[in-house]
PDB file of N, CA and C in Angstrom:
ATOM      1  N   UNK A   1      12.112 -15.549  20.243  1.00  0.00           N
ATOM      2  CA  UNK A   1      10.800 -15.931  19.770  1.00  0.00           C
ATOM      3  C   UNK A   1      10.894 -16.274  18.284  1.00  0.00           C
ATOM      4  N   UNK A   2      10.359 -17.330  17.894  1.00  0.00           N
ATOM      5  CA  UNK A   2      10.199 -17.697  16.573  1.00  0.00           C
ATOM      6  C   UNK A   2       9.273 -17.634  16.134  1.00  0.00           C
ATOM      7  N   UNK A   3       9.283 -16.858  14.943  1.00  0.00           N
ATOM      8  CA  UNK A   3       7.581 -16.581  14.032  1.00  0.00           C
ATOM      9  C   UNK A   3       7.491 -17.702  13.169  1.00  0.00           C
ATOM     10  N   UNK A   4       6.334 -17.793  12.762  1.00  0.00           N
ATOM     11  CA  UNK A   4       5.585 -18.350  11.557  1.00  0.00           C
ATOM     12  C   UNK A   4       6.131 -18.256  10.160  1.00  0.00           C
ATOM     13  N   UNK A   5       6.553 -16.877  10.266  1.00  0.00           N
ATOM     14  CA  UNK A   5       7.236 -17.049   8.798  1.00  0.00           C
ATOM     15  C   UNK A   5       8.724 -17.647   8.345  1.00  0.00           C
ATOM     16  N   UNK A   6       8.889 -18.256   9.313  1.00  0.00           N
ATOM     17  CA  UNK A   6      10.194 -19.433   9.274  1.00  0.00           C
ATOM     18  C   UNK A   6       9.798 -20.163   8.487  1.00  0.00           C
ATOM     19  N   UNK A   7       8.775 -20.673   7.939  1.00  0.00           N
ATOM     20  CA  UNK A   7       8.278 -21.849   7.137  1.00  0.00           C
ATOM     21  C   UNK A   7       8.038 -21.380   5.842  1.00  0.00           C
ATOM     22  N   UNK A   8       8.883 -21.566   5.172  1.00  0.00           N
ATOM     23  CA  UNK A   8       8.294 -21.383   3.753  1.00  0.00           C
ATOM     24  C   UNK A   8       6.914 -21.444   3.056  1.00  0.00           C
ATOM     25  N   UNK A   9       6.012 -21.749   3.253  1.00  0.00           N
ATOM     26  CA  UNK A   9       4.810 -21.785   3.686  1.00  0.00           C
ATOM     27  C   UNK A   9       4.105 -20.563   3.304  1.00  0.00           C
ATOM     28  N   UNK A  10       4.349 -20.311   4.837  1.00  0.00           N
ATOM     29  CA  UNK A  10       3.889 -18.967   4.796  1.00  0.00           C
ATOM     30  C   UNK A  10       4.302 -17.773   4.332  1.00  0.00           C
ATOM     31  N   UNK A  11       5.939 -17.563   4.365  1.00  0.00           N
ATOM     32  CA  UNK A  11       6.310 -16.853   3.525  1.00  0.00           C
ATOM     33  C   UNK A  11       5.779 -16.721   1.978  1.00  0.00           C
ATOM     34  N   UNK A  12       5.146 -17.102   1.793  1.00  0.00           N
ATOM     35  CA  UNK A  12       5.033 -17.110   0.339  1.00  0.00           C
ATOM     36  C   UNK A  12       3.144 -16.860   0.288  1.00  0.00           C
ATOM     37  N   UNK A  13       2.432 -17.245   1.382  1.00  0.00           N
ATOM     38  CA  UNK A  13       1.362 -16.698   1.892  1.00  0.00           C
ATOM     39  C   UNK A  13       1.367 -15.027   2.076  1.00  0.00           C
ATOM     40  N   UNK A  14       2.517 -14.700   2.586  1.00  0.00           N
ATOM     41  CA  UNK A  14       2.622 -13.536   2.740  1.00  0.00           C
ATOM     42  C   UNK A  14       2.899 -12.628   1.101  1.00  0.00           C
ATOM     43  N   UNK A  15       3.751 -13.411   0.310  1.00  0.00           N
ATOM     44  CA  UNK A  15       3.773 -12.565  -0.818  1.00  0.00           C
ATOM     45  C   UNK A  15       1.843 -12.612  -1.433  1.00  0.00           C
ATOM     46  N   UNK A  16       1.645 -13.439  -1.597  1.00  0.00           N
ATOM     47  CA  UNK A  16       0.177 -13.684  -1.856  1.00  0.00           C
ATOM     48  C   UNK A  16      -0.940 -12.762  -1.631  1.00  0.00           C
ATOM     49  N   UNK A  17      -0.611 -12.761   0.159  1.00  0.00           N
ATOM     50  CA  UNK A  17      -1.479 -11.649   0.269  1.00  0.00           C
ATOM     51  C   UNK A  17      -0.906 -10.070  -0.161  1.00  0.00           C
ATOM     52  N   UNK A  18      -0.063  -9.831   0.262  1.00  0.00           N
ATOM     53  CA  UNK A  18       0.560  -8.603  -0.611  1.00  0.00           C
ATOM     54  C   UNK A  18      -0.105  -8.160  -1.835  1.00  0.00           C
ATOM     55  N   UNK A  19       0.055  -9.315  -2.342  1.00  0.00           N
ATOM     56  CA  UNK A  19      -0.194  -8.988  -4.134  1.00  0.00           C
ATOM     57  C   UNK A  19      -1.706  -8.875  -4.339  1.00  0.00           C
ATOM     58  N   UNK A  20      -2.040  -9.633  -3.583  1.00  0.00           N
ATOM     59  CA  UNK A  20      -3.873  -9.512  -3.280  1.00  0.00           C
ATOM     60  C   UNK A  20      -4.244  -8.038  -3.290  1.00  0.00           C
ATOM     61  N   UNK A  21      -3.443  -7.405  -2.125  1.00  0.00           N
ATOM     62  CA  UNK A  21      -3.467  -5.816  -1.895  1.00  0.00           C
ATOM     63  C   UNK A  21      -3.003  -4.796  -2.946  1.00  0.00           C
ATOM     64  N   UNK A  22      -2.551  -5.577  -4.389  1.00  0.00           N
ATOM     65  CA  UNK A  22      -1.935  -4.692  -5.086  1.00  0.00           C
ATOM     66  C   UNK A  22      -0.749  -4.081  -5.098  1.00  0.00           C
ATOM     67  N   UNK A  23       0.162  -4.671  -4.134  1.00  0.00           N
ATOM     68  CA  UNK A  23       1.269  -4.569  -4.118  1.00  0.00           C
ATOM     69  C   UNK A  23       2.306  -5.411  -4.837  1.00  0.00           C
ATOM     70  N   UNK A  24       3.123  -4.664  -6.079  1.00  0.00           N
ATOM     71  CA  UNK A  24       4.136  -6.006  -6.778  1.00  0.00           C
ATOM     72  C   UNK A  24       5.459  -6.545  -6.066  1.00  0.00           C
ATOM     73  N   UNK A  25       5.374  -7.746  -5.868  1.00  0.00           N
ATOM     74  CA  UNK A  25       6.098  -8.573  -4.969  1.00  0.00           C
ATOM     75  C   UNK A  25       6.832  -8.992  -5.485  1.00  0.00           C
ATOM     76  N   UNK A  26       8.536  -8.990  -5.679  1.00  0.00           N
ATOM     77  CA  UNK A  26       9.675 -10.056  -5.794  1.00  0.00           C
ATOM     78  C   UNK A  26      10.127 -10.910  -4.667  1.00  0.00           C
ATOM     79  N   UNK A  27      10.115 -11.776  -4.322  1.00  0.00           N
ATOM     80  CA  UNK A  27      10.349 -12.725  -2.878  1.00  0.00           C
ATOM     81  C   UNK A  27      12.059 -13.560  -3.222  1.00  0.00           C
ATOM     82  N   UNK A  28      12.473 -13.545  -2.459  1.00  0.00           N
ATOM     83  CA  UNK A  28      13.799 -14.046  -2.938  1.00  0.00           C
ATOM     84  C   UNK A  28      13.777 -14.911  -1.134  1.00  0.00           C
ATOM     85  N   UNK A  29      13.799 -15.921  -0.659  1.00  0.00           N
ATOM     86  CA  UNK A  29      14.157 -16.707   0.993  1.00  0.00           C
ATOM     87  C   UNK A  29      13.461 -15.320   1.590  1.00  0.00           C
ATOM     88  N   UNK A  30      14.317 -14.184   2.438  1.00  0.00           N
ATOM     89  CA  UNK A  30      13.449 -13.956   3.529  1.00  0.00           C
ATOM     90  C   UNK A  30      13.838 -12.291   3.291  1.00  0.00           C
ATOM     91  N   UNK A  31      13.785 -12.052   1.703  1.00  0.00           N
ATOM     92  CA  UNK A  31      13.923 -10.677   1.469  1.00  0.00           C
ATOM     93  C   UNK A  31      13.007 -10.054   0.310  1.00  0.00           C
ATOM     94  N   UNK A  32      12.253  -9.445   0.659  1.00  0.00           N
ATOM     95  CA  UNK A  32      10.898  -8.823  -0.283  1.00  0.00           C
ATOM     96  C   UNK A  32      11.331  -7.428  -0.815  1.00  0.00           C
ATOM     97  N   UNK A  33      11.129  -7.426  -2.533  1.00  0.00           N
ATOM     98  CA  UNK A  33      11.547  -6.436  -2.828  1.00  0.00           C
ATOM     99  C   UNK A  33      10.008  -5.776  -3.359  1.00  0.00           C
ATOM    100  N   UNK A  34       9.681  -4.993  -3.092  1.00  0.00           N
ATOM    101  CA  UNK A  34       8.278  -4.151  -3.277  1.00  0.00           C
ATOM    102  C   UNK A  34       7.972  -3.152  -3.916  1.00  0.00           C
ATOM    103  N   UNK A  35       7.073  -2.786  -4.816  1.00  0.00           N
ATOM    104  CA  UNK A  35       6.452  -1.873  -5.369  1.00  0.00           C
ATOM    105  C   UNK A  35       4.831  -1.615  -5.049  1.00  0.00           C
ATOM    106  N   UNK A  36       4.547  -0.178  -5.523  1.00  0.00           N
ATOM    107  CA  UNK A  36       3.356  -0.376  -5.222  1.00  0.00           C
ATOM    108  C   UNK A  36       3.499   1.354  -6.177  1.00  0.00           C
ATOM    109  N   UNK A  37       1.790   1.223  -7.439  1.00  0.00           N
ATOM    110  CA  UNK A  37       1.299   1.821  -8.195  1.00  0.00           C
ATOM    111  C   UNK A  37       2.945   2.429  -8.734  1.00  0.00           C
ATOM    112  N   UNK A  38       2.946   1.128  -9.815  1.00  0.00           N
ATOM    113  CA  UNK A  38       4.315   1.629 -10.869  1.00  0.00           C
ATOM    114  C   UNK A  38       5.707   1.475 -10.093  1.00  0.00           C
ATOM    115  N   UNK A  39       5.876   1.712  -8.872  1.00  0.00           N
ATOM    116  CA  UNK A  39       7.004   2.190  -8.387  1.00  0.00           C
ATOM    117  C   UNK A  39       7.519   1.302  -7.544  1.00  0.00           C
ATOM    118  N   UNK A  40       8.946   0.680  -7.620  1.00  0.00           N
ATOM    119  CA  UNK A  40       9.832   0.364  -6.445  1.00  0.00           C
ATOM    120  C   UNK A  40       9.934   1.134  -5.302  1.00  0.00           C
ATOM    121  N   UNK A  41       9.201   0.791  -4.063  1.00  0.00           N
ATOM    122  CA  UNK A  41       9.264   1.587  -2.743  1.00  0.00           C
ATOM    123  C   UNK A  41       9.959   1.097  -1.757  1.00  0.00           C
ATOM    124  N   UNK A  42      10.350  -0.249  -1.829  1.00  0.00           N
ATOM    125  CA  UNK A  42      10.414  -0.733  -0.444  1.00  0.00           C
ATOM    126  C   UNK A  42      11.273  -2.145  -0.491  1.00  0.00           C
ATOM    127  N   UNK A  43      12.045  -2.356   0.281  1.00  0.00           N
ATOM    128  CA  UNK A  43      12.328  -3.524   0.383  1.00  0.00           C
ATOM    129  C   UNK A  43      11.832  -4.427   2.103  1.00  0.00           C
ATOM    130  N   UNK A  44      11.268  -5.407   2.110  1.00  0.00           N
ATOM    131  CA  UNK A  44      10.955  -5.922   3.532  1.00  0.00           C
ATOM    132  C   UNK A  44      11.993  -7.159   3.681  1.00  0.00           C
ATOM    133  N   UNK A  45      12.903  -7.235   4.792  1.00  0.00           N
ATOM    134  CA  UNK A  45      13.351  -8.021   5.589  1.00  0.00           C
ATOM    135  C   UNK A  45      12.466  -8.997   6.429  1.00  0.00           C
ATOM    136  N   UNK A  46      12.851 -10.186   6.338  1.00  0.00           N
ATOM    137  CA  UNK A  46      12.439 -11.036   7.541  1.00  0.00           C
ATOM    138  C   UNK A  46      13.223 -11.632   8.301  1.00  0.00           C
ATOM    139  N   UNK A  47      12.914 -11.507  10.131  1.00  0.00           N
ATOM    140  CA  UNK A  47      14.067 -12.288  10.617  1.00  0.00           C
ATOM    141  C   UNK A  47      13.153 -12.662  11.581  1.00  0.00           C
ATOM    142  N   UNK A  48      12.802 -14.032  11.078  1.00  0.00           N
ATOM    143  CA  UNK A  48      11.574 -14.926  11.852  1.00  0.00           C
ATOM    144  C   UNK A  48      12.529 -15.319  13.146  1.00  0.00           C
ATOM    145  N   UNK A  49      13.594 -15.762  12.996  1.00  0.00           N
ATOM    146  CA  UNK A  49      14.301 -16.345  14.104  1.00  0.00           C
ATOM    147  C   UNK A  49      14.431 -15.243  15.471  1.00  0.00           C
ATOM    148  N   UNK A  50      14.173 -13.538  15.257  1.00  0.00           N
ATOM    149  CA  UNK A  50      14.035 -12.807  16.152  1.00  0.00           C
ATOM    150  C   UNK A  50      12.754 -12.552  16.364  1.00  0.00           C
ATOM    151  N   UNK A  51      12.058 -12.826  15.541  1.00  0.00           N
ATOM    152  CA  UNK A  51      10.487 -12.074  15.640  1.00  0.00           C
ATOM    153  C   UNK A  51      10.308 -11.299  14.894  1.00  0.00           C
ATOM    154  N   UNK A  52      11.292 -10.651  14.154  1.00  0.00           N
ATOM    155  CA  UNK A  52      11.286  -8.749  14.112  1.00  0.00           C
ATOM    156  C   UNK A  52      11.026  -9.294  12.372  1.00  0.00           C
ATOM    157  N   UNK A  53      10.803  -7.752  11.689  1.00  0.00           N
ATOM    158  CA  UNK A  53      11.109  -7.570  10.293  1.00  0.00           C
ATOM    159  C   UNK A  53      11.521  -6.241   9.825  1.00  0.00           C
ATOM    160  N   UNK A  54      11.577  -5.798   9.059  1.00  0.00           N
ATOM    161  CA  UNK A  54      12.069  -4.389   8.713  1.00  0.00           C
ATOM    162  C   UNK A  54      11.977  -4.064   6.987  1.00  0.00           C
ATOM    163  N   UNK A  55      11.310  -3.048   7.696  1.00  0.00           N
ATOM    164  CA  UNK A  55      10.842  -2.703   6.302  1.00  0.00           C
ATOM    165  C   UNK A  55      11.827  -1.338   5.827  1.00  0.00           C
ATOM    166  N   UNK A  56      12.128  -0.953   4.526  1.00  0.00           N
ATOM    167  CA  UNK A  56      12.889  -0.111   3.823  1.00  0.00           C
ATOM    168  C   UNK A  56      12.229   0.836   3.145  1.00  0.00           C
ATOM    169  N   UNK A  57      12.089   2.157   3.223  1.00  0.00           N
ATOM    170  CA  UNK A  57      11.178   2.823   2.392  1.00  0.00           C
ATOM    171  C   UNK A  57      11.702   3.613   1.814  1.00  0.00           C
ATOM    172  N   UNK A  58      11.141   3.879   0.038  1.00  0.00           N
ATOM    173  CA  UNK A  58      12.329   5.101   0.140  1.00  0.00           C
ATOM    174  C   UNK A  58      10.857   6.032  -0.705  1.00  0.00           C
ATOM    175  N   UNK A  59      11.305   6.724   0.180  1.00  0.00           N
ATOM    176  CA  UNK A  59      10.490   8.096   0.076  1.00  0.00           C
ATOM    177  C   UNK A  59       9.476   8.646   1.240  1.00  0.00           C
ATOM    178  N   UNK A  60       8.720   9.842   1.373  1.00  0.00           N
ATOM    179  CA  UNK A  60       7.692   9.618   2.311  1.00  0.00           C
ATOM    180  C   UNK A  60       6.353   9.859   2.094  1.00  0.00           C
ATOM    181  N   UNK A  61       6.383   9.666   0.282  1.00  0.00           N
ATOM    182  CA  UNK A  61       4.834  10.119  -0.003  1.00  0.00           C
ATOM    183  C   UNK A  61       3.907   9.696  -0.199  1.00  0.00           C
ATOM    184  N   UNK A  62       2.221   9.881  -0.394  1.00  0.00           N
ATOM    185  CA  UNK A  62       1.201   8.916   0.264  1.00  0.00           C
ATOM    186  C   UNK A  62       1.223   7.381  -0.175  1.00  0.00           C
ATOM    187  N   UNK A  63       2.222   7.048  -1.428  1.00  0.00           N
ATOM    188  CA  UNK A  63       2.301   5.132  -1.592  1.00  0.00           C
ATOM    189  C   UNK A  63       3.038   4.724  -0.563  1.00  0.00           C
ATOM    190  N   UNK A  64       3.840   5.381  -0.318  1.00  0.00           N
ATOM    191  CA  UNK A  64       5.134   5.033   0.540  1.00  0.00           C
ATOM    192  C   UNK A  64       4.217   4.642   1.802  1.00  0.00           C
ATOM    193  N   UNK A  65       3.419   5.407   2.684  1.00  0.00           N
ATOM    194  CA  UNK A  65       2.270   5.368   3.601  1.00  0.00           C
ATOM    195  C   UNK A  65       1.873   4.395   3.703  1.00  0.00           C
ATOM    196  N   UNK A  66       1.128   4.181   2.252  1.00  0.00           N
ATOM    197  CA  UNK A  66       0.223   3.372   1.881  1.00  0.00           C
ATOM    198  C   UNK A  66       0.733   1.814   2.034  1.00  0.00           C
ATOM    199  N   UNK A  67       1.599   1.603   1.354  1.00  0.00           N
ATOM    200  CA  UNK A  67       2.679   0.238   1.449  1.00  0.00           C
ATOM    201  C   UNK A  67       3.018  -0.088   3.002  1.00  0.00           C
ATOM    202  N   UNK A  68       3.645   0.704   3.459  1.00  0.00           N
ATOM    203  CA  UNK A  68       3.683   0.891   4.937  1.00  0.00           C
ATOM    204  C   UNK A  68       2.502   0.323   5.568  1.00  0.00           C
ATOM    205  N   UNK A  69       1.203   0.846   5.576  1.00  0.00           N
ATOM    206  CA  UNK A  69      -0.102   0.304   6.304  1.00  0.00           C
ATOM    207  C   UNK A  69       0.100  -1.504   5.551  1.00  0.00           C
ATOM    208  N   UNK A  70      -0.053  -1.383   4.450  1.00  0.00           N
ATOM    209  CA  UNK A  70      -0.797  -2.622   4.148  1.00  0.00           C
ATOM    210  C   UNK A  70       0.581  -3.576   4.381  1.00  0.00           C
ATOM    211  N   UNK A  71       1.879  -3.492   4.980  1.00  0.00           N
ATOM    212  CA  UNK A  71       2.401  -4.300   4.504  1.00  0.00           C
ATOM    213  C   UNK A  71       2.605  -4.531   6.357  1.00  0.00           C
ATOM    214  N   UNK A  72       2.183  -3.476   7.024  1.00  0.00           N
ATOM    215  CA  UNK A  72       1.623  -3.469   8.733  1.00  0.00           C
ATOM    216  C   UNK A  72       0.618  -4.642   8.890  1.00  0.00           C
ATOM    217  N   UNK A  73      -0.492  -4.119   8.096  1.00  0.00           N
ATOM    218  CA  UNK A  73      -1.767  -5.011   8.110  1.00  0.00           C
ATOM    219  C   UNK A  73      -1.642  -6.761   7.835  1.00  0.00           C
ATOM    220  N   UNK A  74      -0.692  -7.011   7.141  1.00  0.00           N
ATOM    221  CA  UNK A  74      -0.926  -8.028   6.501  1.00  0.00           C
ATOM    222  C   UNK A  74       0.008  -9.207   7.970  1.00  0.00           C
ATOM    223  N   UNK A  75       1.267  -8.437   7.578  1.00  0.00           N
ATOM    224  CA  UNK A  75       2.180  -9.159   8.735  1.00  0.00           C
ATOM    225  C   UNK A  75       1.574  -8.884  10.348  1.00  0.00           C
ATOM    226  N   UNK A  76       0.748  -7.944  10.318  1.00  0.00           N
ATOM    227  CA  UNK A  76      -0.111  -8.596  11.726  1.00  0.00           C
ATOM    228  C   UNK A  76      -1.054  -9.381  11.704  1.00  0.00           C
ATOM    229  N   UNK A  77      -1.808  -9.903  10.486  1.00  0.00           N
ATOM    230  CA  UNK A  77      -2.349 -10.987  10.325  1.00  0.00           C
ATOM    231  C   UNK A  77      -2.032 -11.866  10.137  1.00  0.00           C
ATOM    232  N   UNK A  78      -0.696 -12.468   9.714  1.00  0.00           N
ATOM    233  CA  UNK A  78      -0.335 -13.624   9.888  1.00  0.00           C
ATOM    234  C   UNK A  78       0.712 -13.713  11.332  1.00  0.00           C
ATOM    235  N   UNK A  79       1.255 -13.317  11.656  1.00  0.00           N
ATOM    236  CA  UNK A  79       2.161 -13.053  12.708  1.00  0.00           C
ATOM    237  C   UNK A  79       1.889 -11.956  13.407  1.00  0.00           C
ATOM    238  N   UNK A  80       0.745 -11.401  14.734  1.00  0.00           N
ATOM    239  CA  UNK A  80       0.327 -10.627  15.738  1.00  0.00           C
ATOM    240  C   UNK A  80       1.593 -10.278  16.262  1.00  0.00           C
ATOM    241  N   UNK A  81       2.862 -11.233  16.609  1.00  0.00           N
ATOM    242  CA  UNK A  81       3.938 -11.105  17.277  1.00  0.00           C
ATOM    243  C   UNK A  81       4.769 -10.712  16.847  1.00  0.00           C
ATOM    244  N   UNK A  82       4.740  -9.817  15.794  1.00  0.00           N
ATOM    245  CA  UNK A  82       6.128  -9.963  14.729  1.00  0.00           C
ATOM    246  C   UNK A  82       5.845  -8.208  14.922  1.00  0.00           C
ATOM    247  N   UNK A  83       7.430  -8.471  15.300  1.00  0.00           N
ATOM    248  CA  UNK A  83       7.946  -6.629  15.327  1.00  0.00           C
ATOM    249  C   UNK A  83       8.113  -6.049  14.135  1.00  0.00           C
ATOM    250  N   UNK A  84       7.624  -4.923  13.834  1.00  0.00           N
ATOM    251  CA  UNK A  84       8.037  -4.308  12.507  1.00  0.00           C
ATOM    252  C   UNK A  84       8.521  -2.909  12.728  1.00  0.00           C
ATOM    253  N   UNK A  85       9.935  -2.717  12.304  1.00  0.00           N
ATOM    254  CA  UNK A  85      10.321  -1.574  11.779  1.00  0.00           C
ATOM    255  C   UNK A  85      10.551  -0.855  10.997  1.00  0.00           C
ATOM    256  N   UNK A  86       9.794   0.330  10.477  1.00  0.00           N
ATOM    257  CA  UNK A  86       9.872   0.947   9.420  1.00  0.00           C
ATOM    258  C   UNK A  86      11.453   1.843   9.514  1.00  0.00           C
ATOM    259  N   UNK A  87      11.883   1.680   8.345  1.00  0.00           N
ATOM    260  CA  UNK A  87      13.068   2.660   8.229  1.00  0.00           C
ATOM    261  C   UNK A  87      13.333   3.597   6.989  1.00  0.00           C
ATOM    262  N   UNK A  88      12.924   5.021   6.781  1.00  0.00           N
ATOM    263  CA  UNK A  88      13.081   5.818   5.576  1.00  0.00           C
ATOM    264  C   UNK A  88      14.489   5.733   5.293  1.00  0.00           C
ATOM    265  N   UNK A  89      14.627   5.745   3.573  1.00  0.00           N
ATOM    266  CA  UNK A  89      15.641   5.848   3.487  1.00  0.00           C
ATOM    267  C   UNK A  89      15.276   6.629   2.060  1.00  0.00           C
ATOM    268  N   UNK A  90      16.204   7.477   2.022  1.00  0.00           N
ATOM    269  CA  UNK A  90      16.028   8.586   0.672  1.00  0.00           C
ATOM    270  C   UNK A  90      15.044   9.427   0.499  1.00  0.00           C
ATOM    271  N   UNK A  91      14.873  10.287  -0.974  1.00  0.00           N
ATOM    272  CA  UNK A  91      13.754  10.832  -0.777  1.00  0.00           C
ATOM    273  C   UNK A  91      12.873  10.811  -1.726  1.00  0.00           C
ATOM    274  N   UNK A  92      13.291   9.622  -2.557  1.00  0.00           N
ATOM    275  CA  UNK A  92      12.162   8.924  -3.991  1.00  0.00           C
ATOM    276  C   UNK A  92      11.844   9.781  -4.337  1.00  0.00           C
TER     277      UNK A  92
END
């Protein structure tokens, strides 16, 4: 299955809305490096060509959550079909 965010386009729709949400966005092709209130939390993967994405978290405390929901919310609004996996890593 091929998503939407194959198109540069939208990828960059997607940093947009992110940042809308208050989340600080570095976008590099189809790898998002993320912060949210001061802090580097997260890095998001995209692999439009599977469907899927994957998200990187490091830590598990309520931004970490928080980033998590909104970064759920957003990529099910542009892409309903797009798998997301969260994966902790460390303990920030």
């Amino acid at each position: 299955m091929f998503s939407e965010l194959g198109v540069a386009r939208n990828r960059l729709r997607l940093a947009w809305m992110l940042r809308e949400r208050g989340v600080y966005v570095r976008l590099h092709a189809y790898e998002y490096l993320l912060g949210y209130r001061g802090r580097i939390l997260g890095v998001l993967l995209l692999e439009p060509s599977r469907g899927s994405a994957s998200l990187f978290l490091r830590g598990e405390g309520e931004d970490a959550e928080r980033l998590a929901e909104i970064v759920g919310d957003v990529l099910g609004r542009l892409d309903p079909g797009l798998r997301l996996s969260v994966v902790r890593v460390g303990s920030g």
